[in-house]
PDB file of N, CA and C in Angstrom:
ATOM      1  N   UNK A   1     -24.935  -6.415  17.216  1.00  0.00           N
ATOM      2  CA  UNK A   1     -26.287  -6.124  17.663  1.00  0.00           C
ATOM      3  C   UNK A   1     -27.218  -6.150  16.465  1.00  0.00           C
ATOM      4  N   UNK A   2     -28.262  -5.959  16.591  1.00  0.00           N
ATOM      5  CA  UNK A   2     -29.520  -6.026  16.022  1.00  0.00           C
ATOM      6  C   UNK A   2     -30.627  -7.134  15.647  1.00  0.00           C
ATOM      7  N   UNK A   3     -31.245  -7.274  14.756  1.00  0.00           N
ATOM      8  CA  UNK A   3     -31.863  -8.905  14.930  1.00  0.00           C
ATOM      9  C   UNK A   3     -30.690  -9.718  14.384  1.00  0.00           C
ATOM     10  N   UNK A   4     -31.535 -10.733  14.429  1.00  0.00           N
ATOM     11  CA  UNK A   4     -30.692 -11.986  14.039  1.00  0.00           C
ATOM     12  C   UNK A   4     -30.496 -12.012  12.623  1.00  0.00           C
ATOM     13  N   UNK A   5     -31.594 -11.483  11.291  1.00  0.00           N
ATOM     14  CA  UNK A   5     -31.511 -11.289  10.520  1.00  0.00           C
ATOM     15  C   UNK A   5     -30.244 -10.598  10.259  1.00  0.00           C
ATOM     16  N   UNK A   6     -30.250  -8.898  10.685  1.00  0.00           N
ATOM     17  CA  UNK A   6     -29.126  -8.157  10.677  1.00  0.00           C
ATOM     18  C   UNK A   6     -27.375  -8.909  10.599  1.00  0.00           C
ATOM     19  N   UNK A   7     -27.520  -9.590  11.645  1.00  0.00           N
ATOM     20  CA  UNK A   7     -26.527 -10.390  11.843  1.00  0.00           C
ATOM     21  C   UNK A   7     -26.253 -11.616  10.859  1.00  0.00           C
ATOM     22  N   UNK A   8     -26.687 -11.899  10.529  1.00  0.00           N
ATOM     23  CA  UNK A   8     -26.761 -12.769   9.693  1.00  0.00           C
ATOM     24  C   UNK A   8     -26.061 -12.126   8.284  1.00  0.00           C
ATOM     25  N   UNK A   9     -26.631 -11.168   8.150  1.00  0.00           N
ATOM     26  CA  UNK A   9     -26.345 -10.753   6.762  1.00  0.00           C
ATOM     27  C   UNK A   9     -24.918 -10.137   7.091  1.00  0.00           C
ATOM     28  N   UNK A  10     -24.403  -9.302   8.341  1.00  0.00           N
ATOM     29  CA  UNK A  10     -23.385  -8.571   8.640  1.00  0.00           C
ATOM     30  C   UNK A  10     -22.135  -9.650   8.901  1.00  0.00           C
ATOM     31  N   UNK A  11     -22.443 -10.755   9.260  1.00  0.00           N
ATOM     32  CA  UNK A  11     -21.103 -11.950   8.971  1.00  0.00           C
ATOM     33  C   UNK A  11     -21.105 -12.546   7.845  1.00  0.00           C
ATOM     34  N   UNK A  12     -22.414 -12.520   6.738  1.00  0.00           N
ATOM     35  CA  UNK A  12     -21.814 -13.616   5.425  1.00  0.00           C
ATOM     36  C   UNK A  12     -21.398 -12.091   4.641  1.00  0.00           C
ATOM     37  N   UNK A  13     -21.558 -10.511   5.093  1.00  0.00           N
ATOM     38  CA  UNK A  13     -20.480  -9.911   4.520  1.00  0.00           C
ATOM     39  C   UNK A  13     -18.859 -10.000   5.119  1.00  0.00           C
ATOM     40  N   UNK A  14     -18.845  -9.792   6.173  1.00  0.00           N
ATOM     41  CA  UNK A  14     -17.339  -9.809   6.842  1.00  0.00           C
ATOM     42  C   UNK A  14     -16.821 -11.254   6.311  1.00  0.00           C
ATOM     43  N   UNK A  15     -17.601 -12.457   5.875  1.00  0.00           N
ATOM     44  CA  UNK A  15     -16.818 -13.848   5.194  1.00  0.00           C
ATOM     45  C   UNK A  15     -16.173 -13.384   4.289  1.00  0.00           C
ATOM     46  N   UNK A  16     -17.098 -12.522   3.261  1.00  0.00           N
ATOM     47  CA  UNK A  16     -16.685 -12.466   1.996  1.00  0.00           C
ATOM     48  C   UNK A  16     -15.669 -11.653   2.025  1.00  0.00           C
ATOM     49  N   UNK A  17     -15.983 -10.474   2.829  1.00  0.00           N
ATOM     50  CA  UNK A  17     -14.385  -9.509   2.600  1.00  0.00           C
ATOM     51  C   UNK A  17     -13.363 -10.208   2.788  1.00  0.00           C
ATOM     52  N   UNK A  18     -13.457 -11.197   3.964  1.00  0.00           N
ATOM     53  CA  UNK A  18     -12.105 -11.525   4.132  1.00  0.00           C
ATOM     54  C   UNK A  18     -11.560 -12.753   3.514  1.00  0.00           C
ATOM     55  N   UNK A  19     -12.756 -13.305   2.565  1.00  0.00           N
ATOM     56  CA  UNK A  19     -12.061 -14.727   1.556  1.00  0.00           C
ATOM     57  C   UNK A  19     -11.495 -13.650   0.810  1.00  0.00           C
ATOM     58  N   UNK A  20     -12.319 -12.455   0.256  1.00  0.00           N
ATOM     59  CA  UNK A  20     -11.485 -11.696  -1.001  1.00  0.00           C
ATOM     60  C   UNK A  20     -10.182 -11.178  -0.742  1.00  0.00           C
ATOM     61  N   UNK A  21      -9.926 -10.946   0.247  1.00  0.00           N
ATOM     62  CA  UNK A  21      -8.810 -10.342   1.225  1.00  0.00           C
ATOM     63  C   UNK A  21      -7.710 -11.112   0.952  1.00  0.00           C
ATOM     64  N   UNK A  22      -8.295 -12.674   1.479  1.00  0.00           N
ATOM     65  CA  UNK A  22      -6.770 -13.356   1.342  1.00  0.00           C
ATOM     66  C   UNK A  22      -6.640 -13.765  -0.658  1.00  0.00           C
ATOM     67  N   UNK A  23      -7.277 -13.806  -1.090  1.00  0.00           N
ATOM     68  CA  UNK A  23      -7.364 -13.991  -2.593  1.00  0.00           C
ATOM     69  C   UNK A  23      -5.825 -12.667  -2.764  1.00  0.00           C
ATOM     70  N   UNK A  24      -6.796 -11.988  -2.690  1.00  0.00           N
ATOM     71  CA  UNK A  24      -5.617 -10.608  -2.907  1.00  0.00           C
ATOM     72  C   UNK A  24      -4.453 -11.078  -2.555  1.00  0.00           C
ATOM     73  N   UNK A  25      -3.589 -11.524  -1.282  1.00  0.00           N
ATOM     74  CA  UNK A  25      -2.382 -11.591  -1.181  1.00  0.00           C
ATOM     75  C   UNK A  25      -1.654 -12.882  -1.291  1.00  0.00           C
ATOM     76  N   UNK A  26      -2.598 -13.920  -2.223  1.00  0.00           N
ATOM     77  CA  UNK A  26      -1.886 -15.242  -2.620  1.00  0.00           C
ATOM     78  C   UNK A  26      -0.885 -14.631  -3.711  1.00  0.00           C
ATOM     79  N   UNK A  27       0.154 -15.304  -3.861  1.00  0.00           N
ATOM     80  CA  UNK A  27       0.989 -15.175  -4.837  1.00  0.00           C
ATOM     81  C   UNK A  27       0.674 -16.173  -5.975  1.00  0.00           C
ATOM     82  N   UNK A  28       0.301 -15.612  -6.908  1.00  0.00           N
ATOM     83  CA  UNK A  28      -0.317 -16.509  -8.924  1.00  0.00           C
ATOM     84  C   UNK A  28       0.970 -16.044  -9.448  1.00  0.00           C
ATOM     85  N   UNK A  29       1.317 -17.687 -10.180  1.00  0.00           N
ATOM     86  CA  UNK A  29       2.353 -17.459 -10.867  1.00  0.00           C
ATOM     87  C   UNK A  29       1.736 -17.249 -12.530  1.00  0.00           C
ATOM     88  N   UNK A  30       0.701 -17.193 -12.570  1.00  0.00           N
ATOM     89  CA  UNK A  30       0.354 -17.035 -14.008  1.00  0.00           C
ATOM     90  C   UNK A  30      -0.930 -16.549 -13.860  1.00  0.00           C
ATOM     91  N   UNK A  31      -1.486 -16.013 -15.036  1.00  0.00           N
ATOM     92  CA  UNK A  31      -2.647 -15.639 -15.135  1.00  0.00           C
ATOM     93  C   UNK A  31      -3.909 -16.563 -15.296  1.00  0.00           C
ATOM     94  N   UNK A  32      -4.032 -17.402 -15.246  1.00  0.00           N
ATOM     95  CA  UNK A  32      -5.009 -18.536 -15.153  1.00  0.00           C
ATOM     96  C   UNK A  32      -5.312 -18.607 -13.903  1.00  0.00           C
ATOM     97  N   UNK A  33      -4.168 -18.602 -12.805  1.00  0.00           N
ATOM     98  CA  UNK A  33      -4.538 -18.939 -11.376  1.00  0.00           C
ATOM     99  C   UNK A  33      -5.650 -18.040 -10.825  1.00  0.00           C
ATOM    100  N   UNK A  34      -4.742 -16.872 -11.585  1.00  0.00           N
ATOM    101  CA  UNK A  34      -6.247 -15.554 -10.879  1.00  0.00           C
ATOM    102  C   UNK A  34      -7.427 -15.670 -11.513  1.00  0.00           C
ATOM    103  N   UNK A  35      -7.536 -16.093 -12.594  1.00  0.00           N
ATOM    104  CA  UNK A  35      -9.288 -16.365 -13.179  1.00  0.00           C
ATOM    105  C   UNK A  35      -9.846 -17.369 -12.759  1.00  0.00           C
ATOM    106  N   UNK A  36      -8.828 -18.227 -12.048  1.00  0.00           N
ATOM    107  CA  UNK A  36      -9.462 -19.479 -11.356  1.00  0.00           C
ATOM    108  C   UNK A  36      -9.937 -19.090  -9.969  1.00  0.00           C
ATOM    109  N   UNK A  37      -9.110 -18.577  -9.248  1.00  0.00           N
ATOM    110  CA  UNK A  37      -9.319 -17.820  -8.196  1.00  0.00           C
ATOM    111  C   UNK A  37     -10.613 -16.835  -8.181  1.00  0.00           C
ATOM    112  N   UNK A  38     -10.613 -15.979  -9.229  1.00  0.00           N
ATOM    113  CA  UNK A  38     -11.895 -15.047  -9.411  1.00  0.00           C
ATOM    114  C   UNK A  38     -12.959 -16.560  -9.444  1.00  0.00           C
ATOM    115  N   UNK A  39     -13.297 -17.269 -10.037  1.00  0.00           N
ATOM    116  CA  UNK A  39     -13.975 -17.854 -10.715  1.00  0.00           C
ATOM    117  C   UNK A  39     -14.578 -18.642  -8.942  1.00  0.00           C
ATOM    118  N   UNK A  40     -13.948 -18.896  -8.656  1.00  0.00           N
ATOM    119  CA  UNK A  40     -14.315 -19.854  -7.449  1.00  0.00           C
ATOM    120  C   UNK A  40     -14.743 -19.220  -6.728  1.00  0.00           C
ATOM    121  N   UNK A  41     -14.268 -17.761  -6.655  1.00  0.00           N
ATOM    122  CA  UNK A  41     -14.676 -16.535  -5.416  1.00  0.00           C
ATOM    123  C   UNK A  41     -16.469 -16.547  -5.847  1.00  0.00           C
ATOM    124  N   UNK A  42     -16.738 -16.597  -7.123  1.00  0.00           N
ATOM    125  CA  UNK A  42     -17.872 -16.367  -7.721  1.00  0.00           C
ATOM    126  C   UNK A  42     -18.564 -17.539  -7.449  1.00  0.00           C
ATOM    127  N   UNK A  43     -17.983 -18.693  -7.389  1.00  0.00           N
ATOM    128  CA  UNK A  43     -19.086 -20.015  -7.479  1.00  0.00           C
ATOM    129  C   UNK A  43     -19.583 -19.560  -5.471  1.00  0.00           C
ATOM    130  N   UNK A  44     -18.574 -19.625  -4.824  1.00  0.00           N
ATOM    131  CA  UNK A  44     -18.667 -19.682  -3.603  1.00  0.00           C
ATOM    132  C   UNK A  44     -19.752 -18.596  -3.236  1.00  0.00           C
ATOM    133  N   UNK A  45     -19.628 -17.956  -3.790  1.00  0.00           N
ATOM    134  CA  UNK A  45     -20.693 -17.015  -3.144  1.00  0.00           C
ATOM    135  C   UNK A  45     -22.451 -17.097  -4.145  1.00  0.00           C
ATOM    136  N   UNK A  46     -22.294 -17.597  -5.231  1.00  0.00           N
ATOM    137  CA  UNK A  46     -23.410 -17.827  -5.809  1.00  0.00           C
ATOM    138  C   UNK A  46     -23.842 -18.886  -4.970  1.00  0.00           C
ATOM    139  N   UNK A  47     -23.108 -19.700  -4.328  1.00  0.00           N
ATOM    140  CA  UNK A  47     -23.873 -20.748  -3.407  1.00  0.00           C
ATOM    141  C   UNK A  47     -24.186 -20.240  -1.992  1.00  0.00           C
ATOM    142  N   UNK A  48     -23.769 -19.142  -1.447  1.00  0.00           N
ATOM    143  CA  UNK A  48     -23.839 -18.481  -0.371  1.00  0.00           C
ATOM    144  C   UNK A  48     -25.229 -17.967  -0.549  1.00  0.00           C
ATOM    145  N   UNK A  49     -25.402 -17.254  -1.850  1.00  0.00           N
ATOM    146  CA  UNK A  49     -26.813 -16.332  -2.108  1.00  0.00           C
ATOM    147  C   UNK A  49     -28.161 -17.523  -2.103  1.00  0.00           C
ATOM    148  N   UNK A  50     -27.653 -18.868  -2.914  1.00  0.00           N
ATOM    149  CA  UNK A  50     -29.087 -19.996  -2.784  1.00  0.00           C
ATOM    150  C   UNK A  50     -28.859 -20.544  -1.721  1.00  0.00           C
ATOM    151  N   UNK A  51     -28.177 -20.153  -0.672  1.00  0.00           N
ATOM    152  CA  UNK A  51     -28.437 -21.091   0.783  1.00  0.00           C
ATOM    153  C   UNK A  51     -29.304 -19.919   1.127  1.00  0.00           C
ATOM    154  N   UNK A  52     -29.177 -18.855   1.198  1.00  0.00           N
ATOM    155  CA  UNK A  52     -29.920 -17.748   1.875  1.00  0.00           C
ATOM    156  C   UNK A  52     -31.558 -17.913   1.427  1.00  0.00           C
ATOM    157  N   UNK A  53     -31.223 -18.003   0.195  1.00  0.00           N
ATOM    158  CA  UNK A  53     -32.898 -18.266  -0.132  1.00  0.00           C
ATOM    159  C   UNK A  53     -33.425 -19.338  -0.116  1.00  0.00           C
ATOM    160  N   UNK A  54     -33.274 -20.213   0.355  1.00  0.00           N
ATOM    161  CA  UNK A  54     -33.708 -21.512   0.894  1.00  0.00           C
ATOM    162  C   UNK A  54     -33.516 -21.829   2.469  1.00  0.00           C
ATOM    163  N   UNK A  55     -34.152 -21.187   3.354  1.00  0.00           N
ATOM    164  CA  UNK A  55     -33.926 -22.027   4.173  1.00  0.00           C
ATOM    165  C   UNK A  55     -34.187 -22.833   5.096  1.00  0.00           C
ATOM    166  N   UNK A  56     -34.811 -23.735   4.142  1.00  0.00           N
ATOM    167  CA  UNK A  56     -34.876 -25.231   4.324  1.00  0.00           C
ATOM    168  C   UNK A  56     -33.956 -26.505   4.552  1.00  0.00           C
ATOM    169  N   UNK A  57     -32.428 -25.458   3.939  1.00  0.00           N
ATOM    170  CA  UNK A  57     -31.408 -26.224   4.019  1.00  0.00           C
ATOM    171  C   UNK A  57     -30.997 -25.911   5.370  1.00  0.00           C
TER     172      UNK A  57
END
């Protein structure tokens, strides 16, 4: 419920919990995988934040 705004913002949080979610229970055989992993969690959502403010796209 609420506006569409509301909603909007209340599923690109429930995305993110649950990309971070499964991050958490991949198995990394080394420590690179997880900074790669962090690292992408970060690109993905820095592109999540400039779709929001544009939307034109």
């Amino acid at each position: 419920a609420g506006t569409e705004e509301e909603q909007e913002k209340n599923l690109q949080w429930g995305l993110r919990r649950s990309t971070l979610n499964h991050l958490m229970w991949i198995s990394y055989t080394n420590v690179a995988q997880v900074a790669n992993a962090a690292r992408n969690y970060e690109i993905l959502h820095e592109r999540d934040d400039d779709d929001t403010e544009r939307p034109d796209k």
